[in-house]
Protein backbone atom coordinates (compact mmCIF):
# COMPACT_ATOMS: atom_id res chain seq x y z
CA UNK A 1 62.35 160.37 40.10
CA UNK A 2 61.23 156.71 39.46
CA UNK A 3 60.34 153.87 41.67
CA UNK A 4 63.15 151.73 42.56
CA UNK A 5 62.88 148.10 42.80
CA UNK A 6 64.92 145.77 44.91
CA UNK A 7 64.01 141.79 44.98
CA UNK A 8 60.71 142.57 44.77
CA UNK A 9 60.71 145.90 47.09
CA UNK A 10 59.48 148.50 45.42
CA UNK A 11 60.39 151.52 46.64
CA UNK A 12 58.29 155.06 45.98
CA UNK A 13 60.42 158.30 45.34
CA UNK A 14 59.72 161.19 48.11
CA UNK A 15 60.47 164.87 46.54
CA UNK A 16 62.33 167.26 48.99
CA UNK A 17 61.15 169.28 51.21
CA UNK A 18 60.34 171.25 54.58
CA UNK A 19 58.06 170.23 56.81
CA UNK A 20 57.33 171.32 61.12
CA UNK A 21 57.18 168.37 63.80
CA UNK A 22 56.93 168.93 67.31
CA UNK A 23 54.00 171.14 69.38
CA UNK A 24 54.00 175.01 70.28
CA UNK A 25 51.38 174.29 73.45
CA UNK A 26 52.79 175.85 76.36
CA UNK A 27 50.99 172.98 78.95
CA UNK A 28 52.94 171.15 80.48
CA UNK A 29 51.41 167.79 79.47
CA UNK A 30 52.81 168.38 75.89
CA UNK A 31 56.25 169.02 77.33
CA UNK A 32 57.23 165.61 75.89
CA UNK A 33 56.10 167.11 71.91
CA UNK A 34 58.23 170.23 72.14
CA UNK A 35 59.89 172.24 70.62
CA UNK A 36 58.34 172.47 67.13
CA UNK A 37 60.71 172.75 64.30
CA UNK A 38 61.35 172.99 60.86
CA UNK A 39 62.99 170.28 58.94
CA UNK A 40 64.75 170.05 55.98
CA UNK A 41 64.31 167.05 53.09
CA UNK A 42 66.31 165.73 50.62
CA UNK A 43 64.45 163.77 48.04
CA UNK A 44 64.33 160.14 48.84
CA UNK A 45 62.82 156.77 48.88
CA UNK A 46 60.22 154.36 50.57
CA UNK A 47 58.75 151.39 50.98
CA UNK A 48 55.11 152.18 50.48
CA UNK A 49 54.05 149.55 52.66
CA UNK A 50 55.23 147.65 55.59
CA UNK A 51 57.65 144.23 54.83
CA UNK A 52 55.30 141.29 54.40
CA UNK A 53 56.14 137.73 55.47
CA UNK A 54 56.72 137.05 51.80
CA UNK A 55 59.53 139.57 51.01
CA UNK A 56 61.22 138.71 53.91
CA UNK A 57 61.40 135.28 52.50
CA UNK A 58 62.82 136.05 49.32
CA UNK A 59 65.05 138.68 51.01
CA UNK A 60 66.79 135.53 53.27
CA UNK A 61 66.36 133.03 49.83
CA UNK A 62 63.77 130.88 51.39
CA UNK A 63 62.69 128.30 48.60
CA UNK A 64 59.00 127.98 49.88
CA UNK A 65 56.44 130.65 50.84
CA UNK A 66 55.56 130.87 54.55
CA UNK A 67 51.69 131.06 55.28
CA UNK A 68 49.82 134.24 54.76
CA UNK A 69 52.61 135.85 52.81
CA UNK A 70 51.35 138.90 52.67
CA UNK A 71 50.99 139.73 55.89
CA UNK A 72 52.91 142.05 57.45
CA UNK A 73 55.69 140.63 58.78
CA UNK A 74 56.11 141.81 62.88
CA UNK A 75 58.33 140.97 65.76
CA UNK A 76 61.24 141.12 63.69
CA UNK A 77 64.61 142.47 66.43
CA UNK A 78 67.40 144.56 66.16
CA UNK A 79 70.05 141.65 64.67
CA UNK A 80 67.14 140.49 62.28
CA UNK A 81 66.40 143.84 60.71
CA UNK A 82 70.35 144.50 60.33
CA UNK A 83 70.60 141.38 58.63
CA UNK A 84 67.76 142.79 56.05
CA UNK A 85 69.19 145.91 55.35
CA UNK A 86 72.00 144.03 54.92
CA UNK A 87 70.93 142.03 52.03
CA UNK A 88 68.87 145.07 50.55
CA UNK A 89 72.45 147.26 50.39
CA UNK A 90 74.22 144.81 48.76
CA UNK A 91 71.35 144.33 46.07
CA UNK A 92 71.47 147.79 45.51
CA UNK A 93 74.96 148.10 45.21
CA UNK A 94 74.74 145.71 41.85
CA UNK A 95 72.06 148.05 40.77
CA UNK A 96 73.44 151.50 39.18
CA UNK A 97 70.80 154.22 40.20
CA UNK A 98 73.01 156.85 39.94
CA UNK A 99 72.95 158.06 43.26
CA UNK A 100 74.72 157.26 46.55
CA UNK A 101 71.89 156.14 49.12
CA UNK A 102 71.57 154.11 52.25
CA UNK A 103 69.39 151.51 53.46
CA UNK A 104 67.81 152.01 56.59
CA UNK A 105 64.62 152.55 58.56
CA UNK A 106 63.18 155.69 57.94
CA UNK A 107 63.40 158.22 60.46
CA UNK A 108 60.57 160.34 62.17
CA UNK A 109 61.22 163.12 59.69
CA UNK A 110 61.29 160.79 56.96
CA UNK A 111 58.26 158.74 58.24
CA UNK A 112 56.34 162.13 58.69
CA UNK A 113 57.40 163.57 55.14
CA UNK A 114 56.04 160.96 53.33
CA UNK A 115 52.87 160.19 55.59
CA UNK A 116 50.36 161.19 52.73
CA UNK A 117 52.45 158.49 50.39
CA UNK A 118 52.60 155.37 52.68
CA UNK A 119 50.00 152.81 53.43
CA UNK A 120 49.34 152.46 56.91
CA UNK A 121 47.23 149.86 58.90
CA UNK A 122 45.05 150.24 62.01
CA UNK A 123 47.02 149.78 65.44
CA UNK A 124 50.38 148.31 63.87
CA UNK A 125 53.73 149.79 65.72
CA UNK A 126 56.44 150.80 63.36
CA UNK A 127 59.59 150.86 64.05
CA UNK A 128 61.49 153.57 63.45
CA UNK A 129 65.64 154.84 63.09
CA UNK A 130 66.04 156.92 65.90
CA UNK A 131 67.45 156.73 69.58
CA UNK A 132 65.08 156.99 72.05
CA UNK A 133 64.31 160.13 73.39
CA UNK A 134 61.90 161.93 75.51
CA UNK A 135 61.23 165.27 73.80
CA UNK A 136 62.19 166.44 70.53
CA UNK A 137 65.14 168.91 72.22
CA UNK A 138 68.39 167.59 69.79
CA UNK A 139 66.44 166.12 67.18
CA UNK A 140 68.16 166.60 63.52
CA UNK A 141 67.08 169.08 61.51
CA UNK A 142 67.63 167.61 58.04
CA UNK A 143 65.84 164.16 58.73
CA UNK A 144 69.04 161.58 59.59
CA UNK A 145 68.00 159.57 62.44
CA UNK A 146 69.20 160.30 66.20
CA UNK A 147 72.23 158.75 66.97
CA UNK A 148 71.87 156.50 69.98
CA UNK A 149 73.99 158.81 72.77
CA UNK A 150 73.41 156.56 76.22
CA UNK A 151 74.92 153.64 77.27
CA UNK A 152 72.01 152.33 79.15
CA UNK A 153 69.10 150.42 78.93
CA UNK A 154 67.54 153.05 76.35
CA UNK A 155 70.53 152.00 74.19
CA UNK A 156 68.57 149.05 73.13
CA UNK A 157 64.93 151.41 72.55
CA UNK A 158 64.00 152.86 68.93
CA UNK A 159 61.27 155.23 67.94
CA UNK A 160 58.15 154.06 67.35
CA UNK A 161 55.06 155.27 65.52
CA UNK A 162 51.40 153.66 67.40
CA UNK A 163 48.83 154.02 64.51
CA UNK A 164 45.61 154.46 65.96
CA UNK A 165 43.03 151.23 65.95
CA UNK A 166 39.97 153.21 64.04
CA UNK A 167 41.40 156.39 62.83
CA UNK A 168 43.38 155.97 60.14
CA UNK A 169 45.12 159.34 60.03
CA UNK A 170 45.79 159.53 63.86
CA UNK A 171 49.27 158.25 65.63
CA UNK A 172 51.43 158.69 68.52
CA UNK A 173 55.03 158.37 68.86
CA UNK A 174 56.79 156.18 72.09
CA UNK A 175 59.94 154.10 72.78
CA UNK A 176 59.88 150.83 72.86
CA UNK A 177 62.63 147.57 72.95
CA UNK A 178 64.49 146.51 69.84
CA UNK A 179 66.22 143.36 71.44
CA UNK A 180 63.21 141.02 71.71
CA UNK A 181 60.40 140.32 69.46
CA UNK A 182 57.17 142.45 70.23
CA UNK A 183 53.84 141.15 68.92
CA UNK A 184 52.42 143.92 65.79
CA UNK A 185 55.55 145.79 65.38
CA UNK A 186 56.21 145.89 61.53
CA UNK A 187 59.05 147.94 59.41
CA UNK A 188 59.61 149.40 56.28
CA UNK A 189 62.87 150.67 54.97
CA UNK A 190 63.95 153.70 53.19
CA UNK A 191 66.87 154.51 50.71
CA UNK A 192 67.89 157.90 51.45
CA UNK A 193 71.11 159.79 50.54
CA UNK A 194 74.25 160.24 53.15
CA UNK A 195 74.31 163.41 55.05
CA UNK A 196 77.63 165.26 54.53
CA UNK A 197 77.30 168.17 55.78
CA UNK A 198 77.61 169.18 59.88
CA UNK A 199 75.09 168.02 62.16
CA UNK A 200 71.98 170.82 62.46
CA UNK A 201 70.62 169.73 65.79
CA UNK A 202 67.35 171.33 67.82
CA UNK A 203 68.85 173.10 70.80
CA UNK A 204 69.44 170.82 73.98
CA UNK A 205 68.14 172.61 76.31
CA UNK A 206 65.05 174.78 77.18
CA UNK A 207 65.85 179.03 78.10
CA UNK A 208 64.84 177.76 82.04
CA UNK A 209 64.85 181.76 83.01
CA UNK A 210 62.29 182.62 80.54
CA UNK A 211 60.35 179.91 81.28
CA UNK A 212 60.41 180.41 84.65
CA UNK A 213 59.30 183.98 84.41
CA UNK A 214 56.50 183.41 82.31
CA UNK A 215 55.25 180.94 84.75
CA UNK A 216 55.62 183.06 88.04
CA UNK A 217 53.32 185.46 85.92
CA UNK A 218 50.49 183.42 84.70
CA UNK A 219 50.52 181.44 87.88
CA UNK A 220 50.07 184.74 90.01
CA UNK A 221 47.43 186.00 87.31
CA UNK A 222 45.53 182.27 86.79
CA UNK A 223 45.97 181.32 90.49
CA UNK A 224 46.80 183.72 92.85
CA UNK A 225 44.81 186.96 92.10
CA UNK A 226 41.79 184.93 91.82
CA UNK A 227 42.19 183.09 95.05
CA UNK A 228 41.87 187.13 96.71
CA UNK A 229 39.55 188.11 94.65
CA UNK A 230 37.00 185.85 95.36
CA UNK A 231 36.21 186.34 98.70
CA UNK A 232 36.44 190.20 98.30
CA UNK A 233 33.63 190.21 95.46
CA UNK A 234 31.57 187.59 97.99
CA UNK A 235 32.07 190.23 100.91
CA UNK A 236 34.28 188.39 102.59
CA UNK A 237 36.96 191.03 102.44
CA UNK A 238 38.36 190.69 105.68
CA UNK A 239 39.12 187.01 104.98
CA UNK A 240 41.84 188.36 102.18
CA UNK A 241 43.30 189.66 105.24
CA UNK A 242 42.78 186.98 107.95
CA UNK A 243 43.05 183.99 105.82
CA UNK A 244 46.02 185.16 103.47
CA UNK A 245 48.34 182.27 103.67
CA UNK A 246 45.03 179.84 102.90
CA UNK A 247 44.38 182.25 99.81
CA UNK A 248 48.14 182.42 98.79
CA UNK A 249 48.52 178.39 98.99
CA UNK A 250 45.31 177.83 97.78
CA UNK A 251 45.90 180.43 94.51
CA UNK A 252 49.53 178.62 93.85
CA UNK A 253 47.88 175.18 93.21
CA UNK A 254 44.92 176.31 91.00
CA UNK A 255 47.98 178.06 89.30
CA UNK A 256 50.03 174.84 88.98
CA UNK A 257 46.92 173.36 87.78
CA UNK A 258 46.30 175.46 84.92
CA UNK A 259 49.74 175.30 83.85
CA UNK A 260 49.62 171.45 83.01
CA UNK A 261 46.68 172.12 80.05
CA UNK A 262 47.51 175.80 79.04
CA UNK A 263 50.45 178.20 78.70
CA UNK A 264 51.32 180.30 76.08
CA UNK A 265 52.66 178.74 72.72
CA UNK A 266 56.56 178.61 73.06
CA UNK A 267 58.77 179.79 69.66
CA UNK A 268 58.99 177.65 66.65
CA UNK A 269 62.41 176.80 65.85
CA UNK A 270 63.57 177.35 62.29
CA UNK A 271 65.95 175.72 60.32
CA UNK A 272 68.34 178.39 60.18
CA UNK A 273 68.10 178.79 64.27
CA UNK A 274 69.10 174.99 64.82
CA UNK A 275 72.89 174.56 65.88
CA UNK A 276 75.53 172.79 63.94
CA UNK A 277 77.05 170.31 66.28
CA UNK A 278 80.73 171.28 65.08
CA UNK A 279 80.47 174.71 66.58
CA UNK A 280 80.33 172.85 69.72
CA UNK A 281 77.72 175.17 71.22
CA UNK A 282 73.26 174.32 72.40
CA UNK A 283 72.01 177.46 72.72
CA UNK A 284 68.84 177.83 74.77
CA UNK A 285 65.75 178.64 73.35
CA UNK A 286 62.08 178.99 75.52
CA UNK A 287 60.84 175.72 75.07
């Protein structure tokens, strides 16, 4: 695979591959990174680095060059990154690369694949392809961005990636508004090829039974069997006795407690468990 360049874009080729997002941590602060699961790559391309004020301007035809041209251009919206990819596809049309691909933002797979191949700079925000979302339960398993599936405000919310200000190699993912400029929000696009095949989706929904079980057991075991304990080793036995609705309350929220920073790693989801949207079916899975 060679580089592809496009009015001055040059885009880097990404080889295929498989690759894990999400977290395993059972706590229930990392609810929001679950499931983990395996994705699958085709090969593809990307913009090394974020647009700078300067290829925008020769992307709209602008005869002069705006200040500081290469700077990363930021607070571009919705309608003004459409109208980009716009002129990008019908470059690329005119070029033959001998491949079908489409011109987009990358998604979070995508973005993640080729993290060890893109330059990245302190604190920006990029913007990515996908919907919204609050977990990564129906995320696509072969790295096409989540369609947008509300009709409400978080219709007009993407994906974002928050690099972090000192450490280069550190970033967290959140939602933020596509419709109005936002100060250090940059993009970069990708050329990847059309997904033909059915949808392979992360299942919907978590196995609430299982999960439930597992936490009536660690809670009792963390929180509750402690609580009696305690006063029995101090000598205070008949206090398990007298005071057993104090111990019992008392053992439930040191239980609840614990479950927010530990609980035991939930399954990884691999490719071959994901669900093809045409059989019309989520199946659960302990999440």
């Amino acid at each position: 695979m060679k580089n592809i360049s496009i009015n001055g874009l040059d885009f880097i080729p990404i080889t295929s591959g498989s690759s894990w997002l999400g977290s395993d941590k059972g706590g229930w602060i990392y609810a929001s990174q679950r499931p983990r699961y395996e994705v699958r790559l085709p090969s593809f391309y990307i913009l090394e680095k974020p647009l700078t004020r300067g290829q925008v301007a020769n992307l709209l035809g602008e005869e002069t060059q705006p200040e500081h041209p290469n700077d990363p251009m930021t607070g571009l919206t919705i309608s003004e990154i459409q109208s980009l990819q716009t002129k990008i596809t019908s470059v690329l049309e005119s070029i033959n690369t001998g491949e079908s691909l489409d011109v987009r933002l990358p998604s979070f797979p995508e973005w993640n694949h080729a993290f060890s191949r893109i330059k990245l700079e302190p604190g920006i925000v990029e913007i990515l392809s996908d919907a919204a979302a609050t977990s990564h339960r129906g995320g696509m398993m072969d790295g096409r961005p989540r369609p947008i599936e509300t009709n409400g405000p978080l219709q007009h919310h993407r994906l974002a990636v928050e690099m972090h200000p000192r450490k280069s190699e550190s970033f967290a993912t959140s939602n933020i508004p596509i419709d109005r400029p936002l100060p250090n929000t940059v993009i970069r696009f990708v050329l990847s090829p059309p997904r033909m095949e059915p949808v392979r989706r992360v299942p919907m929904s978590a196995d609430i039974i299982s999960n439930l079980k597992t936490e009536i057991v660690w809670t009792t075991l963390l929180g509750v069997v402690p609580s009696f304990l305690i006063p029995v080793i101090r000598g205070f036995g008949s206090y398990a006795i007298d005071g057993w609705a104090n111990l019992l309350f008392g053992g439930l929220v040191a239980g609840f407690v614990t479950g927010a920073i530990w609980r035991p790693r939930r399954p990884s989801i691999p490719y071959e468990e994901g669900i093809q949207e045409s059989d019309e079916l989520l199946a659960n899975v302990s999440q």
